[in-house]
C-alpha atoms as a PDB file:
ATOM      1  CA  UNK A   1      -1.733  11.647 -11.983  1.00  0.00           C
ATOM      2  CA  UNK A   2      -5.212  11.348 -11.893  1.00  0.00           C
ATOM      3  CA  UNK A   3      -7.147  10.630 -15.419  1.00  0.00           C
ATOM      4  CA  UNK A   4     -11.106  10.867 -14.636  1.00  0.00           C
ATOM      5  CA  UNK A   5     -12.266   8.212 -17.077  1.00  0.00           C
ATOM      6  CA  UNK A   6     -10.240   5.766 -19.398  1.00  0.00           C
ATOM      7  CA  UNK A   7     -12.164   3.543 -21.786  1.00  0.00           C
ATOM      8  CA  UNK A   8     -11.543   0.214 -23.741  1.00  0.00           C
ATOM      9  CA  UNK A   9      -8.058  -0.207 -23.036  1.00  0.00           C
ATOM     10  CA  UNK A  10      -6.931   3.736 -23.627  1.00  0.00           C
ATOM     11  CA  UNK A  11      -8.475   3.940 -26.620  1.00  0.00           C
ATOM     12  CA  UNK A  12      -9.733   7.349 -24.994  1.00  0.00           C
ATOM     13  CA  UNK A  13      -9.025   9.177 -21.773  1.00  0.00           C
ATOM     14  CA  UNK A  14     -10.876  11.732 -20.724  1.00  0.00           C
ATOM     15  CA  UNK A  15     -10.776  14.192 -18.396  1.00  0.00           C
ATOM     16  CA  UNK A  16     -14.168  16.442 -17.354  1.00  0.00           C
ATOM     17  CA  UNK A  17     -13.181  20.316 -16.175  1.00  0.00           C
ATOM     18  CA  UNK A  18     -16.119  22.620 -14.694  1.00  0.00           C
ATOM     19  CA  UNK A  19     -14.865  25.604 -15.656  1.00  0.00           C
ATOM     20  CA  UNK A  20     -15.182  27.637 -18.646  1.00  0.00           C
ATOM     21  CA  UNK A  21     -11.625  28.185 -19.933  1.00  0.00           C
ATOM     22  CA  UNK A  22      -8.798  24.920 -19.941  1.00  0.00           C
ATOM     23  CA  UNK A  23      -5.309  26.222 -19.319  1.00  0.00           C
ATOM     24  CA  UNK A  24      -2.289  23.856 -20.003  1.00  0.00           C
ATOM     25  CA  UNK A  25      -2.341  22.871 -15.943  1.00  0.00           C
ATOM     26  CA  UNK A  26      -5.352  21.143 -16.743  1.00  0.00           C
ATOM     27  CA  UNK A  27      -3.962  19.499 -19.104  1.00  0.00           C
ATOM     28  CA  UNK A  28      -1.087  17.833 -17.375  1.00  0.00           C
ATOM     29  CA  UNK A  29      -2.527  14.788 -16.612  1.00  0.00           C
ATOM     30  CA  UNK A  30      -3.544  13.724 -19.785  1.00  0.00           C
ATOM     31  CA  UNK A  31      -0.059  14.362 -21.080  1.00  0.00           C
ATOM     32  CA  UNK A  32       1.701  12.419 -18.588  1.00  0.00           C
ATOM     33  CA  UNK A  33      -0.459   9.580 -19.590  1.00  0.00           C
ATOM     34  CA  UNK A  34       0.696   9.985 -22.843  1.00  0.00           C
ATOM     35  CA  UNK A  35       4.299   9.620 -22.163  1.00  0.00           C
ATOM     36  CA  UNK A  36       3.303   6.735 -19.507  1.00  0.00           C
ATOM     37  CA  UNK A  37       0.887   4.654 -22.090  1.00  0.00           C
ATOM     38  CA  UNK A  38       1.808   5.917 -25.978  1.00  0.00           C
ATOM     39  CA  UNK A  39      -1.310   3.237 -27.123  1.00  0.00           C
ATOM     40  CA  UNK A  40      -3.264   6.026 -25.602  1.00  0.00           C
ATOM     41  CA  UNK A  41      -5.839   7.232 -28.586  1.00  0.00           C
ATOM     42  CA  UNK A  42      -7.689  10.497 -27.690  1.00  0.00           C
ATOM     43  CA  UNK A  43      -7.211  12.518 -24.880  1.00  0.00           C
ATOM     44  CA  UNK A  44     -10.352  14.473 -24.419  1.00  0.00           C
ATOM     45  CA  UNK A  45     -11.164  17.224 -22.003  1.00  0.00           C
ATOM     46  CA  UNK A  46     -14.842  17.840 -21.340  1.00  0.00           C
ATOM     47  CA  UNK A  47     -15.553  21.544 -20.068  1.00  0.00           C
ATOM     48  CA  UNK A  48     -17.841  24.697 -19.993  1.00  0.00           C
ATOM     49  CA  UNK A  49     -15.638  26.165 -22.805  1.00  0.00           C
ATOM     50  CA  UNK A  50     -18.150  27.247 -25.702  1.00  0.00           C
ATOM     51  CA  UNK A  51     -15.757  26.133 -28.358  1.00  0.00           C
ATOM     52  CA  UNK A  52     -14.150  22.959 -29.166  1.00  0.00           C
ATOM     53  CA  UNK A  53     -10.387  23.244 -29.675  1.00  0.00           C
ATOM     54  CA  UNK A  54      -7.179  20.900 -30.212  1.00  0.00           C
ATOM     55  CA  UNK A  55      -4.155  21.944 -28.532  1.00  0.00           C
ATOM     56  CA  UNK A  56      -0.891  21.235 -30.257  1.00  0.00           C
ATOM     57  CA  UNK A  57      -0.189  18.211 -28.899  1.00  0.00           C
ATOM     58  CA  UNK A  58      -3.610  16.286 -29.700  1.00  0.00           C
ATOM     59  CA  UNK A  59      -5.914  17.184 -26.870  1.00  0.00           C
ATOM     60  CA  UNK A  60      -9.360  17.444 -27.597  1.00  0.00           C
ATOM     61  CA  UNK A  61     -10.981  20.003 -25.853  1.00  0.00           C
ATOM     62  CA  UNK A  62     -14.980  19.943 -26.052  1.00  0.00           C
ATOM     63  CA  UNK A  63     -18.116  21.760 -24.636  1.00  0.00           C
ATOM     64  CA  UNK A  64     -19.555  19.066 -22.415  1.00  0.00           C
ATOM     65  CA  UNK A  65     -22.951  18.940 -25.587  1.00  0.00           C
ATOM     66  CA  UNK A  66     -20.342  18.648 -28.305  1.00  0.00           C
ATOM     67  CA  UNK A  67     -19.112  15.448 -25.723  1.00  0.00           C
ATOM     68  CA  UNK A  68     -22.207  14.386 -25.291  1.00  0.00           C
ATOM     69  CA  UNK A  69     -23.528  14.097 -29.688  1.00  0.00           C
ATOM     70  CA  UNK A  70     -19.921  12.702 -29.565  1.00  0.00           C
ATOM     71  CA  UNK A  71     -20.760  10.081 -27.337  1.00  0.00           C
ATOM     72  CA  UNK A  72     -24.096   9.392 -29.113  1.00  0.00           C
ATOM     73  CA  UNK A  73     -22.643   9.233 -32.372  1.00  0.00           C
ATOM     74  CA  UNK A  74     -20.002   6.896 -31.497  1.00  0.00           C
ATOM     75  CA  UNK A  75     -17.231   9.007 -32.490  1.00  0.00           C
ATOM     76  CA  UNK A  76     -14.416   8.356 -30.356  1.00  0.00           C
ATOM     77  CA  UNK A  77     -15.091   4.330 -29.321  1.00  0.00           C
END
């Protein structure tokens, strides 16, 4: 498992995807950290997707600008 960036304690884990659609193998990761560390908060995948979308389970994913006013704003830490 492989998680590309974890912050304060897994408050968030994200994961960053160059490609424009993220299918549930992407995804795997992040869910087996999950399972692993349940104090995990979100789980955020940052991609070329146009449209920010949660997946069933809880993952976040974001267009890399909705990430970034994310980031700016202080919305997930």
């Amino acid at each position: 498992m492989s998680i590309d960036f974890i912050a304060n304690d897994c408050q968030a884990a994200i994961e960053v995807k160059g490609k424009k659609h993220v299918g549930n193998e992407d995804l795997r990761a992040l869910r087996e950290l999950k399972v692993e560390q349940p104090q995990t908060g979100h789980r955020i995948v940052v991609s070329m997707e146009t449209r920010s979308r949660l997946t069933d389970d809880g993952i976040l994913i974001l267009p890399y600008i909705d990430f970034i006013q994310g980031l700016w704003s202080k919305e997930w830490f």
